[in-house]
N, C-alpha and C. Protein backbone atom coordinates (compact mmCIF):
# COMPACT_ATOMS: atom_id res chain seq x y z
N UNK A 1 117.34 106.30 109.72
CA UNK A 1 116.78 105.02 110.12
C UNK A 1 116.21 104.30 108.91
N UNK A 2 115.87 102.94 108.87
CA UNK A 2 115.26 102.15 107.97
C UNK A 2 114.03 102.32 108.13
N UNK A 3 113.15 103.22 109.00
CA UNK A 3 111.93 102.62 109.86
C UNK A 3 111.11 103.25 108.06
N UNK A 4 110.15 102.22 107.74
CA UNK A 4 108.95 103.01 106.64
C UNK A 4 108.39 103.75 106.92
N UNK A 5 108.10 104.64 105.86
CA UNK A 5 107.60 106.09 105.66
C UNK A 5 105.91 105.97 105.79
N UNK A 6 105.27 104.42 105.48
CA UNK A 6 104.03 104.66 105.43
C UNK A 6 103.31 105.08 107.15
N UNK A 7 102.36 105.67 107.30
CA UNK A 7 101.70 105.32 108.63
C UNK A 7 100.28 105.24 108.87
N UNK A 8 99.79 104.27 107.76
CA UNK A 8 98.36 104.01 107.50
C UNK A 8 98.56 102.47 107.69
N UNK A 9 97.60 101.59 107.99
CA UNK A 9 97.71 100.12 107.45
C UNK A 9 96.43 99.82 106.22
N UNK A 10 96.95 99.31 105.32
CA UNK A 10 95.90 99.10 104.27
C UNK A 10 94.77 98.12 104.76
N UNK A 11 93.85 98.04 104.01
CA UNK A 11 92.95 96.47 104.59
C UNK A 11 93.67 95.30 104.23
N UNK A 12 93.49 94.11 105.27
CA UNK A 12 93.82 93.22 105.55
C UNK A 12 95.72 93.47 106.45
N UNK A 13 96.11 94.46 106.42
CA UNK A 13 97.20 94.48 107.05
C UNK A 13 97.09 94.19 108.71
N UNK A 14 98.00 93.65 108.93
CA UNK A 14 97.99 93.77 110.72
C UNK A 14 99.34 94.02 111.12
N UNK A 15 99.29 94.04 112.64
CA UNK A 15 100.46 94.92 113.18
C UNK A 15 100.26 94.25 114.59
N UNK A 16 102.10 94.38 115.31
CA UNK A 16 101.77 93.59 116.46
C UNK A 16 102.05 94.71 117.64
N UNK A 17 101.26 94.88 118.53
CA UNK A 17 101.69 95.93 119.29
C UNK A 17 101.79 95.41 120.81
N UNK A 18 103.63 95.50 121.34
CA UNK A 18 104.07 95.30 122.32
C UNK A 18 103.93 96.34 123.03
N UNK A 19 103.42 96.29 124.46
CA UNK A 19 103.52 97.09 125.65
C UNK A 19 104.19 96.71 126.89
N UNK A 20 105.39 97.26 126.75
CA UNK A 20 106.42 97.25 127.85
C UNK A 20 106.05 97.81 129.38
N UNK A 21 105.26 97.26 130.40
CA UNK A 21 105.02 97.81 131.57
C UNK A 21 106.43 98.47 132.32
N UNK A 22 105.95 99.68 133.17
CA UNK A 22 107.38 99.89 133.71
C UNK A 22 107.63 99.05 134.69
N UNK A 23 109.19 99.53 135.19
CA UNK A 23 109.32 98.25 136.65
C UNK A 23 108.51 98.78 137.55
N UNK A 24 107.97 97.69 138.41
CA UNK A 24 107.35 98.42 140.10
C UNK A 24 105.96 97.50 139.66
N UNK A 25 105.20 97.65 138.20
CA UNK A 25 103.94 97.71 137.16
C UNK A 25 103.66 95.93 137.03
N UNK A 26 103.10 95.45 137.73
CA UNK A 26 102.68 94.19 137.33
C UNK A 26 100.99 93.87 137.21
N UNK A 27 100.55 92.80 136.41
CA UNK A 27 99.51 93.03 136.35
C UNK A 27 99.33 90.93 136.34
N UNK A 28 98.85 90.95 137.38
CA UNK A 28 98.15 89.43 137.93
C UNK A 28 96.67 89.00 137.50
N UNK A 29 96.70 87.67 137.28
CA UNK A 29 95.95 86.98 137.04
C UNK A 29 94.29 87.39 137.10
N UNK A 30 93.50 87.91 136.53
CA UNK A 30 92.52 88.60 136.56
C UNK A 30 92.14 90.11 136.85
N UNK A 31 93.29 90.71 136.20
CA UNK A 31 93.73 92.25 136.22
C UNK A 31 92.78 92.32 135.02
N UNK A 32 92.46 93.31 135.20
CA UNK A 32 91.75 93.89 133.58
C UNK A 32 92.83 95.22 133.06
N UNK A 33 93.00 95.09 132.40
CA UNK A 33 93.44 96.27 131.93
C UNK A 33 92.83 96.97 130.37
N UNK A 34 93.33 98.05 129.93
CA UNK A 34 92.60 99.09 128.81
C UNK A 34 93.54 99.27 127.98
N UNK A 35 93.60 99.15 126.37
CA UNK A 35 94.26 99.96 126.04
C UNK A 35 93.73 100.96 124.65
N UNK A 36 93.93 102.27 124.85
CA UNK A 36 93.52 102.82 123.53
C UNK A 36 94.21 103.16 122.95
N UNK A 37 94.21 103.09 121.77
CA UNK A 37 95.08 103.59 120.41
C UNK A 37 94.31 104.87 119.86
N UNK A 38 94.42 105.97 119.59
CA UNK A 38 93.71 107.47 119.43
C UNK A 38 94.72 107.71 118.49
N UNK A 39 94.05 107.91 117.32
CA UNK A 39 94.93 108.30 115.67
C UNK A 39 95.13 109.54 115.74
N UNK A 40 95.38 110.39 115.10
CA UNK A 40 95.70 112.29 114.64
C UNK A 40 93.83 112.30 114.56
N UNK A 41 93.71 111.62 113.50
CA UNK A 41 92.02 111.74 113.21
C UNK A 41 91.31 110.86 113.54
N UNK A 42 89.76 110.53 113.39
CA UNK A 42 89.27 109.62 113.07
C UNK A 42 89.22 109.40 114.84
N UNK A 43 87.89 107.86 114.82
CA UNK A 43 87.64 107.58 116.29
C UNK A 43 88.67 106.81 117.11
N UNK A 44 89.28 106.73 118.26
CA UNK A 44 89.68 105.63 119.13
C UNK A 44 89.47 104.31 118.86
N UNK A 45 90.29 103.44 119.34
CA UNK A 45 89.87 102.15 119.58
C UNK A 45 90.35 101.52 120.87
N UNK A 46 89.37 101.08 121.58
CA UNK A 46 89.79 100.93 123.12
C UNK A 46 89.03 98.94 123.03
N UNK A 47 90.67 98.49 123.15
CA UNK A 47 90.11 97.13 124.19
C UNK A 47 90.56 97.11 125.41
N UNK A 48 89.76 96.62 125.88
CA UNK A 48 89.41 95.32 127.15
C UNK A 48 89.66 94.43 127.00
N UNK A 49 91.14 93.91 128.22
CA UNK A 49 90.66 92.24 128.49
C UNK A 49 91.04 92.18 129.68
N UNK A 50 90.71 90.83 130.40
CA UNK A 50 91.29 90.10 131.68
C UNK A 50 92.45 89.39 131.17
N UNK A 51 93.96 89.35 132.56
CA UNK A 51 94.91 88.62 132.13
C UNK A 51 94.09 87.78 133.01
N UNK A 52 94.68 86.30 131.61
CA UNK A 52 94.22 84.94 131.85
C UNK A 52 94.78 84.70 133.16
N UNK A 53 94.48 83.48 133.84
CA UNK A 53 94.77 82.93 135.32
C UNK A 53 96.01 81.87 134.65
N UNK A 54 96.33 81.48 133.78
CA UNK A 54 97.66 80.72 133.55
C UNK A 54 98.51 81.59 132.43
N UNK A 55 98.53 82.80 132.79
CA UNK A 55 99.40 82.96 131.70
C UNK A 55 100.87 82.62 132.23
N UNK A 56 101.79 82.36 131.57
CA UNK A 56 103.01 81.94 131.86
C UNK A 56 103.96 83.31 132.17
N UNK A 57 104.65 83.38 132.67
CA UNK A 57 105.63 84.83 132.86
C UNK A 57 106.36 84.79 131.91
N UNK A 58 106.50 86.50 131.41
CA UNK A 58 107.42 86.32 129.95
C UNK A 58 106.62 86.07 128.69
N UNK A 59 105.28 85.97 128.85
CA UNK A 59 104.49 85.51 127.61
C UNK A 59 103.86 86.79 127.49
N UNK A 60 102.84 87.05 126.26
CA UNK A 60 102.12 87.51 125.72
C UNK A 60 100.31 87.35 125.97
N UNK A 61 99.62 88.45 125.70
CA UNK A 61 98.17 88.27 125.54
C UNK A 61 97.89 88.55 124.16
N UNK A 62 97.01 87.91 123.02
CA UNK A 62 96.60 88.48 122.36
C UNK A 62 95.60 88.82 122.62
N UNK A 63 95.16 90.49 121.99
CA UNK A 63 93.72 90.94 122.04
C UNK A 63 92.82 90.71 121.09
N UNK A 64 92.68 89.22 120.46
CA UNK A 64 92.01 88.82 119.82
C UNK A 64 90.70 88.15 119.80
């Protein structure tokens, strides 16, 4: 594969992370949902958000 060998991000790097729900899995307009990212080491990082009340279908949330 091409995929890079690194698997750290330096400072200032960012990264976009898509989550594919399965079918059946929908999540409506004031769903909260969680997600954590848990490294080999080191602490978790868990956000929180509410999906917005207009998000469009087919779109994105950022957890920003």
């Amino acid at each position: 594969t091409n995929a890079p060998s690194f698997k750290v991000l330096e400072i200032g790097e960012k990264v976009i992370l898509v989550i594919y729900l399965p079918d059946g899995l929908e999540l409506k307009p004031y769903d909260r949902f969680i997600v954590e990212i848990r490294p080999l080491a080191g602490a978790p990082l868990t956000v929180e958000r509410l999906i917005p009340p207009t998000l469009p279908l087919n779109e994105f949330v950022s957890l920003i």
